[in-house]
N, C-alpha and C. Protein backbone atom coordinates (compact mmCIF):
# COMPACT_ATOMS: atom_id res chain seq x y z
N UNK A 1 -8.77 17.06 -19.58
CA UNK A 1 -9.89 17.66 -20.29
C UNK A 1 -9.65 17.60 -21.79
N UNK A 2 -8.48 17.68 -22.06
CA UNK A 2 -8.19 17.50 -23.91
C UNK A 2 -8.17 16.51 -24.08
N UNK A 3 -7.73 15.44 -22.95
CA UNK A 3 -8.31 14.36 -23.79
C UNK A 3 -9.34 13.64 -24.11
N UNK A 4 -10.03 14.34 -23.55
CA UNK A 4 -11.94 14.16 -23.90
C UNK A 4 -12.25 15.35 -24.61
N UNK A 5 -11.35 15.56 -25.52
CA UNK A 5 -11.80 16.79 -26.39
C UNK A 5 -12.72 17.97 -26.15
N UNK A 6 -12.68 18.12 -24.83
CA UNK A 6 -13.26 19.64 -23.81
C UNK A 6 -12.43 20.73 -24.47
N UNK A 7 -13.30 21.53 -24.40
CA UNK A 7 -12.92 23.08 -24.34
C UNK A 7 -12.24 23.80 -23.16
N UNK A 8 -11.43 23.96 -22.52
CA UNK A 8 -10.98 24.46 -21.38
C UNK A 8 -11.31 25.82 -21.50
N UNK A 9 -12.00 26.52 -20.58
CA UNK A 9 -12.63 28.14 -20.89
C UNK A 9 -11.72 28.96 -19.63
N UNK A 10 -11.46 28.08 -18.60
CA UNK A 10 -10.50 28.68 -17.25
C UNK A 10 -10.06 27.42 -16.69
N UNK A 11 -9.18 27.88 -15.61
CA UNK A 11 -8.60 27.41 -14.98
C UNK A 11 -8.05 28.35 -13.74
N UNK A 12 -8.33 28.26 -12.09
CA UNK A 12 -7.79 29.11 -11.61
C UNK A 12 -7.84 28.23 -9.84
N UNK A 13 -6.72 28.80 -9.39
CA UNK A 13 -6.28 28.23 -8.21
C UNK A 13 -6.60 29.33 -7.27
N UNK A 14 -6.74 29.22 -6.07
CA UNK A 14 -7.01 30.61 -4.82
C UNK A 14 -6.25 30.17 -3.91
N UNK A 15 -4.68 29.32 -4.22
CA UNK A 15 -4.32 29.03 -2.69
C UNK A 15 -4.39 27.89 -2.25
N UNK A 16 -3.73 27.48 -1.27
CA UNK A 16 -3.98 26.72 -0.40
C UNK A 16 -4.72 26.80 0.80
N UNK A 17 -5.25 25.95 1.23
CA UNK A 17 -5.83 25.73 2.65
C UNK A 17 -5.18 24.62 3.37
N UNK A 18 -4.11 25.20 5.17
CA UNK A 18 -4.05 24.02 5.78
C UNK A 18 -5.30 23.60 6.41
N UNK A 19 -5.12 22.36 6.88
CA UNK A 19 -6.26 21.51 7.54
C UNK A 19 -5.80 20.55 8.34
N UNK A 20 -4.57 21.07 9.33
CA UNK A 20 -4.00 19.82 10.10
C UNK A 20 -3.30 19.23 9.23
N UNK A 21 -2.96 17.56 9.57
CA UNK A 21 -1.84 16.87 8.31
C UNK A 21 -2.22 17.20 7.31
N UNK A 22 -3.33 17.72 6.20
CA UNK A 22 -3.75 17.61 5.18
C UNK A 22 -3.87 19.30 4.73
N UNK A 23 -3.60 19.58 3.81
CA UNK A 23 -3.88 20.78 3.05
C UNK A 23 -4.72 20.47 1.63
N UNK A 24 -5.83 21.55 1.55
CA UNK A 24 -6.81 21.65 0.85
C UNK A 24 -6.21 22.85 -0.33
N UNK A 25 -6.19 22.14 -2.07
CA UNK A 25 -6.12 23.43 -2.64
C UNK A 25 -7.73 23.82 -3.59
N UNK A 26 -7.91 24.51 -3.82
CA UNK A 26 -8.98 24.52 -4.58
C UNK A 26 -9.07 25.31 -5.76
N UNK A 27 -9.58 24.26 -7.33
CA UNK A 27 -9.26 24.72 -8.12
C UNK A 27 -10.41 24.78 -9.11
N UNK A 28 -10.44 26.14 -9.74
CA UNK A 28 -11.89 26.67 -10.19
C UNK A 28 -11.73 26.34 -11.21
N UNK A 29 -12.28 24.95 -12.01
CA UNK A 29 -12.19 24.52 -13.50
C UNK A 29 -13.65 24.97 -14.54
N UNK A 30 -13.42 25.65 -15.58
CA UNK A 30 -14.77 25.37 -16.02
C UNK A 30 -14.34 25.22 -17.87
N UNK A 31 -15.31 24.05 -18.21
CA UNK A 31 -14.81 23.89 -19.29
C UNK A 31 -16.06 23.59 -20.24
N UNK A 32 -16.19 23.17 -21.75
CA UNK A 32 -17.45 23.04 -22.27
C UNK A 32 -17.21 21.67 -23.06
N UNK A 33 -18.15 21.05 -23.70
CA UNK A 33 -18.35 19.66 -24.25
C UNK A 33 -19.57 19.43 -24.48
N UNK A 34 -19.31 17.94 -25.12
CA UNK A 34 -20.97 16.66 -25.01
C UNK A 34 -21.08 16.47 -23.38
N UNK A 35 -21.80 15.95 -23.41
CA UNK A 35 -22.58 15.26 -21.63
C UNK A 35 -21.24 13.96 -21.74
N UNK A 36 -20.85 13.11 -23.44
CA UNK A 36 -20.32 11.91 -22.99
C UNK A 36 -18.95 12.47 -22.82
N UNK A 37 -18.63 13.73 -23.54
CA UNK A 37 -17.17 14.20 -23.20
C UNK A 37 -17.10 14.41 -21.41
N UNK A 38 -17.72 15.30 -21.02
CA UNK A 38 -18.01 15.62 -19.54
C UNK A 38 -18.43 14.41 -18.39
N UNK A 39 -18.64 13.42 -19.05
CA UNK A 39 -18.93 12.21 -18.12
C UNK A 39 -17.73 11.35 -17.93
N UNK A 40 -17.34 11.29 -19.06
CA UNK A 40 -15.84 10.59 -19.08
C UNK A 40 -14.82 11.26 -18.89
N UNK A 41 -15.05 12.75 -18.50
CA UNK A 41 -13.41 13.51 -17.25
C UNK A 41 -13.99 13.04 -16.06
N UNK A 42 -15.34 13.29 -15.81
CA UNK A 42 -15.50 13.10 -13.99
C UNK A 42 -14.71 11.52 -13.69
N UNK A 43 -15.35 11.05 -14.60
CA UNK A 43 -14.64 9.53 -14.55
C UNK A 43 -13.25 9.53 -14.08
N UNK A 44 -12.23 9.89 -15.11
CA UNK A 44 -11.04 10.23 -15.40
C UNK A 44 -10.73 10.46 -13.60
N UNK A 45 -11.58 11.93 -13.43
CA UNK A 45 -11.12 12.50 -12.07
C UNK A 45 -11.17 10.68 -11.06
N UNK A 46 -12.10 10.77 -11.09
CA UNK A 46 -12.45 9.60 -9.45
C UNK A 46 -11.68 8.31 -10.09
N UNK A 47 -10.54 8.28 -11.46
CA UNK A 47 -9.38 6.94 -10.95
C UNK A 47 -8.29 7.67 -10.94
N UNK A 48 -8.22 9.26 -10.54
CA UNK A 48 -6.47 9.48 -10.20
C UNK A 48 -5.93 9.10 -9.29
N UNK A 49 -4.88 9.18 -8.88
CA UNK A 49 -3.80 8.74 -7.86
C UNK A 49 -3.87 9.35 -6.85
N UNK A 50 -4.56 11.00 -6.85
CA UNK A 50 -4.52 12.06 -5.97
C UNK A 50 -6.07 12.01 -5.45
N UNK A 51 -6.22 12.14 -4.29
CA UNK A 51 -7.57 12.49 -3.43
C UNK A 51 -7.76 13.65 -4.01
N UNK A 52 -9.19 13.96 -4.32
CA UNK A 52 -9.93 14.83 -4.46
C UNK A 52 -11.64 14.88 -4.04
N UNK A 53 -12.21 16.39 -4.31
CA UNK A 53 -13.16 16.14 -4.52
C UNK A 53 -13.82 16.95 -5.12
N UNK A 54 -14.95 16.71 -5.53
CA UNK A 54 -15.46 17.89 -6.45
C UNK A 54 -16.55 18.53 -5.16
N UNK A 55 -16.10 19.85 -5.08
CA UNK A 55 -16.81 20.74 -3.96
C UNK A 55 -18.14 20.92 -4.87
N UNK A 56 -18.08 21.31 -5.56
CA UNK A 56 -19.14 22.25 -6.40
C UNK A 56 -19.15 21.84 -7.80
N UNK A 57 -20.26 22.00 -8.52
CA UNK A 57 -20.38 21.60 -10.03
C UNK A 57 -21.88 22.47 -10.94
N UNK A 58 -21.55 23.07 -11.56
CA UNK A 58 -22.92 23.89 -12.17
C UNK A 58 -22.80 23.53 -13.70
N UNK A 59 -24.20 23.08 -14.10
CA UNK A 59 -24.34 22.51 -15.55
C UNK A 59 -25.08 23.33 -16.06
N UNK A 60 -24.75 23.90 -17.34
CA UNK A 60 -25.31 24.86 -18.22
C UNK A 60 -25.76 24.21 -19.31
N UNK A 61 -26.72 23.86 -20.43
CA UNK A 61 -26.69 23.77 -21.53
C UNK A 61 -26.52 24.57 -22.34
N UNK A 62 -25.39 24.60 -23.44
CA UNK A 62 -25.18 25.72 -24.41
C UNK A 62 -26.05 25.88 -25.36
N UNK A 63 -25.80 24.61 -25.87
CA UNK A 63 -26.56 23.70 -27.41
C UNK A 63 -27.29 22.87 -27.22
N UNK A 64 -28.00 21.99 -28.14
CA UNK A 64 -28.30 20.56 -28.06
C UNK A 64 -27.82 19.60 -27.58
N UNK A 65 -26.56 19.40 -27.91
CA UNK A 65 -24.86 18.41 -27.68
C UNK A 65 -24.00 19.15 -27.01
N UNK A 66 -24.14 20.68 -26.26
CA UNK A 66 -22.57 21.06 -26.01
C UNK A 66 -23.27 21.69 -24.02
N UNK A 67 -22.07 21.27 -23.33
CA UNK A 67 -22.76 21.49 -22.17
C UNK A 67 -21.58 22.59 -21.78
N UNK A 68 -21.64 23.19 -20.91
CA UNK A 68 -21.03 24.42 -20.27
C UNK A 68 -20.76 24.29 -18.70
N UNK A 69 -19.84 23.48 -18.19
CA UNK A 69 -19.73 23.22 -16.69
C UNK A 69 -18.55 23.80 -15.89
N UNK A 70 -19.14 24.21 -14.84
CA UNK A 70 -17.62 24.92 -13.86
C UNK A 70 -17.71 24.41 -12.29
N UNK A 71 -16.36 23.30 -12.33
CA UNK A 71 -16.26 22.71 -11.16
C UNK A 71 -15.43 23.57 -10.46
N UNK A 72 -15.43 23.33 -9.29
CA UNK A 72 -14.81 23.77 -8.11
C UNK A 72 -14.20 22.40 -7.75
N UNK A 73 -12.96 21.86 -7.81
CA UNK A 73 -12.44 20.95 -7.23
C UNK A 73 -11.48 21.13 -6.35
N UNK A 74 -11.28 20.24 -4.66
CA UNK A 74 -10.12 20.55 -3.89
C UNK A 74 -9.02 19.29 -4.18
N UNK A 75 -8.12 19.44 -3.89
CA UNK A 75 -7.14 18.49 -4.53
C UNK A 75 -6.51 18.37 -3.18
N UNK A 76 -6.54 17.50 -2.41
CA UNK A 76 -6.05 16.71 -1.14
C UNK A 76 -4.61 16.67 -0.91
N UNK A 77 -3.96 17.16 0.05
CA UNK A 77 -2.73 16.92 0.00
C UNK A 77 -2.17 16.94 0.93
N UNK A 78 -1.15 15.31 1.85
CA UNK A 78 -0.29 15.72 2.96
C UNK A 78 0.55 16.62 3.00
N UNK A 79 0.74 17.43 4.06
CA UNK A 79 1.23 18.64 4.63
C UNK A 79 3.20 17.73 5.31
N UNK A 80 3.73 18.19 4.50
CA UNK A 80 4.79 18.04 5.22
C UNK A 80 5.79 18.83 5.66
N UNK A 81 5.02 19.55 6.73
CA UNK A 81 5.92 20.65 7.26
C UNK A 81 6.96 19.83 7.86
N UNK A 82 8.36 20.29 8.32
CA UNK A 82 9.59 19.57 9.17
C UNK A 82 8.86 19.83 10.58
N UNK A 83 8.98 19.05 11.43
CA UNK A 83 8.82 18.90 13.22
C UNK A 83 9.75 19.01 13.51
C-alpha cells in the first residue's frame, strides 16, 4: 500500500480459519488514495506469490481524487499440521 502512496487507516486480523488442508486468515484492510493509487494495489494483490482473495470491498469517495476503501481479504494457506 506505501508503495502506491496509500494512506493505511487500519489493518486488522480475526484469526485463522481451518478449512481441511487449507486454512483461511482474514484480514480487514482499509486504506485511502486516487482510484490510480487503489487500482494499482489490487493489481499488486492478484501477482503475489500467495493465494488470496478479496472477500469484500466498499468504495467511498472522500474528495474529487481521494477514495476511501476497506477490503476484507483472506490470505490462503496450506495447513501443515504433523500426521
Amino acid at each position: 500500500a506505501k508503495k502506491h502512496k496509500l494512506t493505511i487507516k487500519s489493518i486488522t486480523t480475526s484469526g485463522s480459519k481451518d478449512s481441511g488442508e487449507y486454512g483461511i486468515m482474514p484480514i480487514d484492510l482499509s486504506i485511502a488514495g486516487s482510484f490510480e493509487s487503489v487500482y494499482a494495489f489490487i493489481q499488486s494483490l492478484e501477482q503475489m506469490n500467495r493465494l488470496l482473495s478479496i472477500n469484500r470491498m466498499s468504495i467511498r469517495r472522500e474528495s474529487v481524487n481521494r477514495l476511501d476503501v476497506r477490503f476484507v481479504i483472506h490470505l490462503i494457506f496450506h495447513n501443515q499440521e504433523e500426521q
